[in-house]
N, C-alpha and C. Protein backbone atom coordinates (compact mmCIF):
# COMPACT_ATOMS: atom_id res chain seq x y z
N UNK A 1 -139.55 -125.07 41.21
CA UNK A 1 -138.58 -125.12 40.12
C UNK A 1 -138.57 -126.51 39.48
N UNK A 2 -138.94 -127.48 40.15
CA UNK A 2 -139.36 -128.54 39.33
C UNK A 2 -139.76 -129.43 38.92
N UNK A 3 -141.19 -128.10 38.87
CA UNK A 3 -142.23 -128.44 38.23
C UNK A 3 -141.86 -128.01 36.59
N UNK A 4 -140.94 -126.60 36.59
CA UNK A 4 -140.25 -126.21 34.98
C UNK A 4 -139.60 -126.69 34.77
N UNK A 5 -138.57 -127.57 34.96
CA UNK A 5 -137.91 -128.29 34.58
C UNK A 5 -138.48 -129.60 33.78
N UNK A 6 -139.47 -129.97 34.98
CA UNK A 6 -140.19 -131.65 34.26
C UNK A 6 -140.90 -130.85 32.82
N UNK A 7 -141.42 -129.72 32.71
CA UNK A 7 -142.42 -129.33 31.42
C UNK A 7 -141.02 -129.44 30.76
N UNK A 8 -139.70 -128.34 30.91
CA UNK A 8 -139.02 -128.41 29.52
C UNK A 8 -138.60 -129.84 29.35
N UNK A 9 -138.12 -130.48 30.10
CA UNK A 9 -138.01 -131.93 29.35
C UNK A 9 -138.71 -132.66 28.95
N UNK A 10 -140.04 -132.48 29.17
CA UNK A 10 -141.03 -133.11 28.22
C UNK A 10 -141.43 -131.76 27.59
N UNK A 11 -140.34 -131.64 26.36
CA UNK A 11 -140.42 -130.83 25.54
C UNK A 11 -141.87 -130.68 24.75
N UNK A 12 -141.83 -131.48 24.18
CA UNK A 12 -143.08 -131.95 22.98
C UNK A 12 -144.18 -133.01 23.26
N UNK A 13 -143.97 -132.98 24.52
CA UNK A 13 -144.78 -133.91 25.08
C UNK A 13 -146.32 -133.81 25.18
N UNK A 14 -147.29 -133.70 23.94
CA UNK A 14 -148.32 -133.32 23.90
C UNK A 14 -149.41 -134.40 24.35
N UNK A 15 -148.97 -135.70 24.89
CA UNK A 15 -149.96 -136.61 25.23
C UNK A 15 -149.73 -136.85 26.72
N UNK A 16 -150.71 -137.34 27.06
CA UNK A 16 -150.88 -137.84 28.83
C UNK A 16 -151.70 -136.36 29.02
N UNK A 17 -151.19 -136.56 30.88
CA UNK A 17 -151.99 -135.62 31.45
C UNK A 17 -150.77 -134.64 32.22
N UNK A 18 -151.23 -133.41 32.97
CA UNK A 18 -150.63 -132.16 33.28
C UNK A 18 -151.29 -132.13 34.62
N UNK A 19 -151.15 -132.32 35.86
CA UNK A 19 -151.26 -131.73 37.47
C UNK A 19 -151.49 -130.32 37.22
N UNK A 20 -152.61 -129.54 37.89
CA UNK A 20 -152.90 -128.11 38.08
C UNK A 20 -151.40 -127.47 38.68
N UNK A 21 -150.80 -127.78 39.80
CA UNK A 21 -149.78 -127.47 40.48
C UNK A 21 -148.32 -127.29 38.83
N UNK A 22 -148.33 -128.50 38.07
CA UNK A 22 -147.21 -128.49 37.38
C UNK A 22 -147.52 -127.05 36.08
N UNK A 23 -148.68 -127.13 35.58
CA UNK A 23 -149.06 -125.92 34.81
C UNK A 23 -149.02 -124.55 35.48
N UNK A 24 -149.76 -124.56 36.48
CA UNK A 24 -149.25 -122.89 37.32
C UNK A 24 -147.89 -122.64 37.74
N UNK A 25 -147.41 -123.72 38.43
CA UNK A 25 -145.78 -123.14 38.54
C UNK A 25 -145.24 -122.89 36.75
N UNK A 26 -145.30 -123.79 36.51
CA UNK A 26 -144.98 -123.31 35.07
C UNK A 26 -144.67 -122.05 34.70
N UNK A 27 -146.15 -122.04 34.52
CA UNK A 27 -146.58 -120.71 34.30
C UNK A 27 -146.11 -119.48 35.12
N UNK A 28 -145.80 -119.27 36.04
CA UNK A 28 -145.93 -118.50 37.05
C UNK A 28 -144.00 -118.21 37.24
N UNK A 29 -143.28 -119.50 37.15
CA UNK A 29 -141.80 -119.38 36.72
C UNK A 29 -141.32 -118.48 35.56
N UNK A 30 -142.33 -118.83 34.42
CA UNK A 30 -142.14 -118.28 32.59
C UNK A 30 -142.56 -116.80 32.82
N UNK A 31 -143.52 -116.67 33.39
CA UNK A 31 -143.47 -114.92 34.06
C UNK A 31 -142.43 -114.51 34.61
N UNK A 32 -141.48 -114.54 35.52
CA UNK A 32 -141.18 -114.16 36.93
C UNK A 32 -139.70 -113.96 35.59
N UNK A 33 -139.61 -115.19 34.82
CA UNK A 33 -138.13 -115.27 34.10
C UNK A 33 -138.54 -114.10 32.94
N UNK A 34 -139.65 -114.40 32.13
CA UNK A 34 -140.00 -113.44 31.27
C UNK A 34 -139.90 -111.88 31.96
N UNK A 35 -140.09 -111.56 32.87
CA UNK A 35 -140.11 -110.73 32.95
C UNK A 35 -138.94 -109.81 33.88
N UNK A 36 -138.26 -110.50 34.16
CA UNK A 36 -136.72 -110.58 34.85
C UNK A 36 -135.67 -110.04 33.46
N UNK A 37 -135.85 -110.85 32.60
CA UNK A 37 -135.27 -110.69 31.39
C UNK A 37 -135.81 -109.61 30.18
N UNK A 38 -136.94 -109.34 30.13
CA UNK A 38 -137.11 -108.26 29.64
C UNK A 38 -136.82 -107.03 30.43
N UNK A 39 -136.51 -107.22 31.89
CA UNK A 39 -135.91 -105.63 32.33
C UNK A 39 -134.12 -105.76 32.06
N UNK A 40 -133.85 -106.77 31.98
CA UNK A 40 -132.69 -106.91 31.97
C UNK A 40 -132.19 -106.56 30.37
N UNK A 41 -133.06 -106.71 29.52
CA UNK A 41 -132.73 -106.68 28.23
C UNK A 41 -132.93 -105.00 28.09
N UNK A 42 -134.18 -104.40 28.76
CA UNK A 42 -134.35 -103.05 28.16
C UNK A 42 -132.83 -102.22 29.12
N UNK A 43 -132.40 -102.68 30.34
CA UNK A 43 -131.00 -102.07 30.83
C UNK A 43 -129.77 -101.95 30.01
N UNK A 44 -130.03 -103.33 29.08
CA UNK A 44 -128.36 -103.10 28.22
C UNK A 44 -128.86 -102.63 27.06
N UNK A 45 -130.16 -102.44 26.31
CA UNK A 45 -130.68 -101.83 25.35
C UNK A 45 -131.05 -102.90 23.92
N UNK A 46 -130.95 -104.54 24.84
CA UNK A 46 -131.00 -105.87 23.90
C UNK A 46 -132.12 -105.88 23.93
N UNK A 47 -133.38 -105.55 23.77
CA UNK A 47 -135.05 -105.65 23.88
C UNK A 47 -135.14 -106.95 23.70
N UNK A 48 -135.18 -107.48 22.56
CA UNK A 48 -135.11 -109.22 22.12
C UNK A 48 -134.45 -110.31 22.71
N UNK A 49 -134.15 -109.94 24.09
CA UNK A 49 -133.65 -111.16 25.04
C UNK A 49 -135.26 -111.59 25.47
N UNK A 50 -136.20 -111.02 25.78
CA UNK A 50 -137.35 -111.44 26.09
C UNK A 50 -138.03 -112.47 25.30
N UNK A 51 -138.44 -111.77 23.49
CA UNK A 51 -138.81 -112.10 22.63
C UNK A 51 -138.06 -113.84 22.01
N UNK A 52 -136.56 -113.60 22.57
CA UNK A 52 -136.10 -115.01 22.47
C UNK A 52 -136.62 -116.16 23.16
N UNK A 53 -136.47 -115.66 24.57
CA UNK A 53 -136.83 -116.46 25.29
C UNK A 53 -138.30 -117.46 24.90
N UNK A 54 -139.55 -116.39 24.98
CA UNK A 54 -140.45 -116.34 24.92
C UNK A 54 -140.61 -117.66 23.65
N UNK A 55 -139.57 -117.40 22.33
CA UNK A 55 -139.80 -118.42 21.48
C UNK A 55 -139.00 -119.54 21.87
N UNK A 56 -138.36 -119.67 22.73
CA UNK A 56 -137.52 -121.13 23.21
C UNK A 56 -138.86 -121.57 24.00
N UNK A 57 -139.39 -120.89 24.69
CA UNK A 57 -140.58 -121.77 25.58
C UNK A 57 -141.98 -122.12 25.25
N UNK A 58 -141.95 -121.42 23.75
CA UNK A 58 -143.42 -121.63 23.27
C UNK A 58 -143.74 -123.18 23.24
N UNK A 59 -143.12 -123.75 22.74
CA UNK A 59 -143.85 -125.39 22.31
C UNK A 59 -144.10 -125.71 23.69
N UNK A 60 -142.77 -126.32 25.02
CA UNK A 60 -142.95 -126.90 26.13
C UNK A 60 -144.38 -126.32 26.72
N UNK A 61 -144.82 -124.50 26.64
CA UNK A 61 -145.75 -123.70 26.90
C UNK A 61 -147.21 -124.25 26.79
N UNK A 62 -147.07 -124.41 25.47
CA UNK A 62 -148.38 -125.30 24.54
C UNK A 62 -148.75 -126.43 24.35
N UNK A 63 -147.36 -127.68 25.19
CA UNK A 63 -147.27 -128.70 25.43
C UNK A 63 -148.36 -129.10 26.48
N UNK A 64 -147.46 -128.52 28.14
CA UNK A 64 -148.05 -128.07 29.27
C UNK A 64 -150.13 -127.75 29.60
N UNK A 65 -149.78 -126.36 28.38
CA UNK A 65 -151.48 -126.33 28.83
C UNK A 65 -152.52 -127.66 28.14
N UNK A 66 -152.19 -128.31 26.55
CA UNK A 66 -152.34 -129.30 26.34
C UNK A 66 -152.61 -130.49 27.31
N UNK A 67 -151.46 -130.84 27.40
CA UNK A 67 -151.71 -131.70 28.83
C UNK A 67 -152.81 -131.36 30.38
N UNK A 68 -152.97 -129.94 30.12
CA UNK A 68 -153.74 -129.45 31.68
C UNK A 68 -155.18 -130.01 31.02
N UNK A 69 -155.53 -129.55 29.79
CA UNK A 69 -156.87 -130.18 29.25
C UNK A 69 -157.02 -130.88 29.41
N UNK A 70 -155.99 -132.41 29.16
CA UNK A 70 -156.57 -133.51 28.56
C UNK A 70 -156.80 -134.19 30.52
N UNK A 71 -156.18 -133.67 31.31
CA UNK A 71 -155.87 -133.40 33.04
C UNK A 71 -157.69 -133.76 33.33
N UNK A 72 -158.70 -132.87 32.62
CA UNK A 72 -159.83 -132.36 33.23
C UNK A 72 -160.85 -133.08 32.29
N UNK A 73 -159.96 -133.83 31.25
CA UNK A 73 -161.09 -134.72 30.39
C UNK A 73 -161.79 -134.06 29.58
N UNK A 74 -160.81 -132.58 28.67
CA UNK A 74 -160.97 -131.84 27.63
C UNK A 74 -159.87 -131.75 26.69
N UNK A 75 -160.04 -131.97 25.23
CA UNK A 75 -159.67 -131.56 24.23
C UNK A 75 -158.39 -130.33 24.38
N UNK A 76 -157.32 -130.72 24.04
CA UNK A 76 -156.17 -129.67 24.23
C UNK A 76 -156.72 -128.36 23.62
N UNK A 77 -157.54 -128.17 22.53
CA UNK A 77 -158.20 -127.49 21.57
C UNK A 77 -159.24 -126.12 23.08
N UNK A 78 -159.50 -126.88 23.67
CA UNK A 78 -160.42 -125.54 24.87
C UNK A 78 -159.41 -124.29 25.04
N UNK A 79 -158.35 -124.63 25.05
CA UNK A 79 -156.97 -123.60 25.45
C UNK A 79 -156.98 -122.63 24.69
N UNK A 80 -157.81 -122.65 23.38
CA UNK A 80 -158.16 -121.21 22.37
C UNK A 80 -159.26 -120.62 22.98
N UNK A 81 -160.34 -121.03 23.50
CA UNK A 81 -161.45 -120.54 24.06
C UNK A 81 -160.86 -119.20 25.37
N UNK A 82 -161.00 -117.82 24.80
CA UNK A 82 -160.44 -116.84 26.41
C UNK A 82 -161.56 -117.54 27.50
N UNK A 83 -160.65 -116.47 28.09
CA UNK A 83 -161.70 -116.81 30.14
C UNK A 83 -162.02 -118.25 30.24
N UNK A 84 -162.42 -118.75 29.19
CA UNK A 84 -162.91 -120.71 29.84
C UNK A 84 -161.91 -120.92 30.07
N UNK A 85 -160.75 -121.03 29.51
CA UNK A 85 -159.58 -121.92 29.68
C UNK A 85 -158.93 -121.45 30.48
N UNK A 86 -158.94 -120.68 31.33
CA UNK A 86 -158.30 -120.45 32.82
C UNK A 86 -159.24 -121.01 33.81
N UNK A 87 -160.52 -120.91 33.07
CA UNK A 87 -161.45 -121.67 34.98
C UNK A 87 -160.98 -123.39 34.38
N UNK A 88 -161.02 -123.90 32.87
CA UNK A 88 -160.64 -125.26 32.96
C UNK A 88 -159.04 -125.15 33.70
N UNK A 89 -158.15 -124.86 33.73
CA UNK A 89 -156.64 -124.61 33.83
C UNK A 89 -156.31 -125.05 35.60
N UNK A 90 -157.89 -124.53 36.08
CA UNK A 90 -157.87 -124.49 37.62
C UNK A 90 -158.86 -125.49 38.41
N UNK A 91 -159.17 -125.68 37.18
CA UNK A 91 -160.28 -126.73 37.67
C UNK A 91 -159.39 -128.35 38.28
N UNK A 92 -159.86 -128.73 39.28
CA UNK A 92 -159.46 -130.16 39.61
C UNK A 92 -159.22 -131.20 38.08
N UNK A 93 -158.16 -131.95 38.60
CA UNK A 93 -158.53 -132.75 37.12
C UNK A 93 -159.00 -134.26 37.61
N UNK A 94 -159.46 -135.08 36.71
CA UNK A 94 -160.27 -136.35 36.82
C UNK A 94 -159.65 -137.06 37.94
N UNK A 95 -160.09 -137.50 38.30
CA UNK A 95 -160.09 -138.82 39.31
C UNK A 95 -160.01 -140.08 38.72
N UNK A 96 -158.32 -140.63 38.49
CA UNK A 96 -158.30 -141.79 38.07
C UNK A 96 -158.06 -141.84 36.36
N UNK A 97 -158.40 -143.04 35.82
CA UNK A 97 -158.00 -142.77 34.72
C UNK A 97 -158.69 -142.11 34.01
N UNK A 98 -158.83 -141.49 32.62
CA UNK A 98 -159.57 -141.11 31.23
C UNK A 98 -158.62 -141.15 30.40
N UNK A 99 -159.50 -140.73 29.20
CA UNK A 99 -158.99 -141.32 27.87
C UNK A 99 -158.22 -140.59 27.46
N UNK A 100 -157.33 -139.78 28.13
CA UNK A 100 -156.18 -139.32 28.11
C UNK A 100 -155.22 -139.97 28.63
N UNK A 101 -155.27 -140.95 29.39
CA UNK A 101 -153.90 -141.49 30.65
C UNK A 101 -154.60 -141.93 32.20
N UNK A 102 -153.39 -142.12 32.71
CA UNK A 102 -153.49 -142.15 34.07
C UNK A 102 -153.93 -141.08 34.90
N UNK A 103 -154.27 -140.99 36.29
CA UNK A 103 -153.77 -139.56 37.13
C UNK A 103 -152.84 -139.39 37.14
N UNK A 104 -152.07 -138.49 37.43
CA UNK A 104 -150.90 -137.91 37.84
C UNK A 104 -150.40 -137.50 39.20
N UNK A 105 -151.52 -137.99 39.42
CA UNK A 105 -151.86 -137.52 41.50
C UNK A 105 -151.17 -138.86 41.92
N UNK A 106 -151.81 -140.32 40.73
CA UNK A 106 -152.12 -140.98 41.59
C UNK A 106 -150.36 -141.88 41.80
C-alpha cells in the first residue's frame, strides 16, 4: 500500500526513476480497487464509479510506467510498444546512475 500512495503523490511526477516493485504494486492495487469498484458500482446500478476512478488515476498511472522506463535506461515513449513494454516493466532496472537519475535501490 505504499508503494500507491508514494505514485499518487508524485502525481505528475514524470522525471527520475520507478523501482519494478513500486510499478507492479501499483499496478496490481489499481486492479484489485478497479475492480472492487466496478462490482460495487454495477450492485447499486452507478456503472461510472469505475470509469471515474479509472480517470482520477490515469496521469499518476502514466507517470509511474514513465518512470519504470526511464528505471531500465528507456525512453518513457517504449510504454506504447504492446508485449515489449511488459518484458521492459519487469526487467531489472540499471545499476547505479543513468541519464535519467539515481537508483532507487540505492
Amino acid at each position: 500500500m505504499n508503494y500507491y500512495m508514494a505514485v499518487l503523490k508524485n502525481y505528475a511526477g514524470f522525471e527520475g526513476r520507478a523501482r519494478r516493485s513500486e510499478f507492479w504494486y501499483f499496478t496490481l492495487i489499481n486492479f484489485v480497487i478497479s475492480t472492487v469498484l466496478s462490482a460495487i458500482g454495477g450492485a447499486i446500478g452507478f456503472e461510472m464509479i469505475g470509469s471515474i476512478y479509472f480517470l482520477a488515476v490515469l496521469v499518476p498511472s502514466i507517470a509511474v510506467a514513465i518512470r519504470r522506463m526511464h528505471d531500465i535506461g528507456k525512453s518513457g515513449w517504449f510504454m506504447l510498444i504492446p508485449i515489449y513494454n511488459i518484458i521492459l516493466a519487469a526487467t531489472e532496472g540499471e545499476q547505479g546512475e543513468n541519464e535519467y537519475g539515481s537508483d532507487p535501490k540505492a
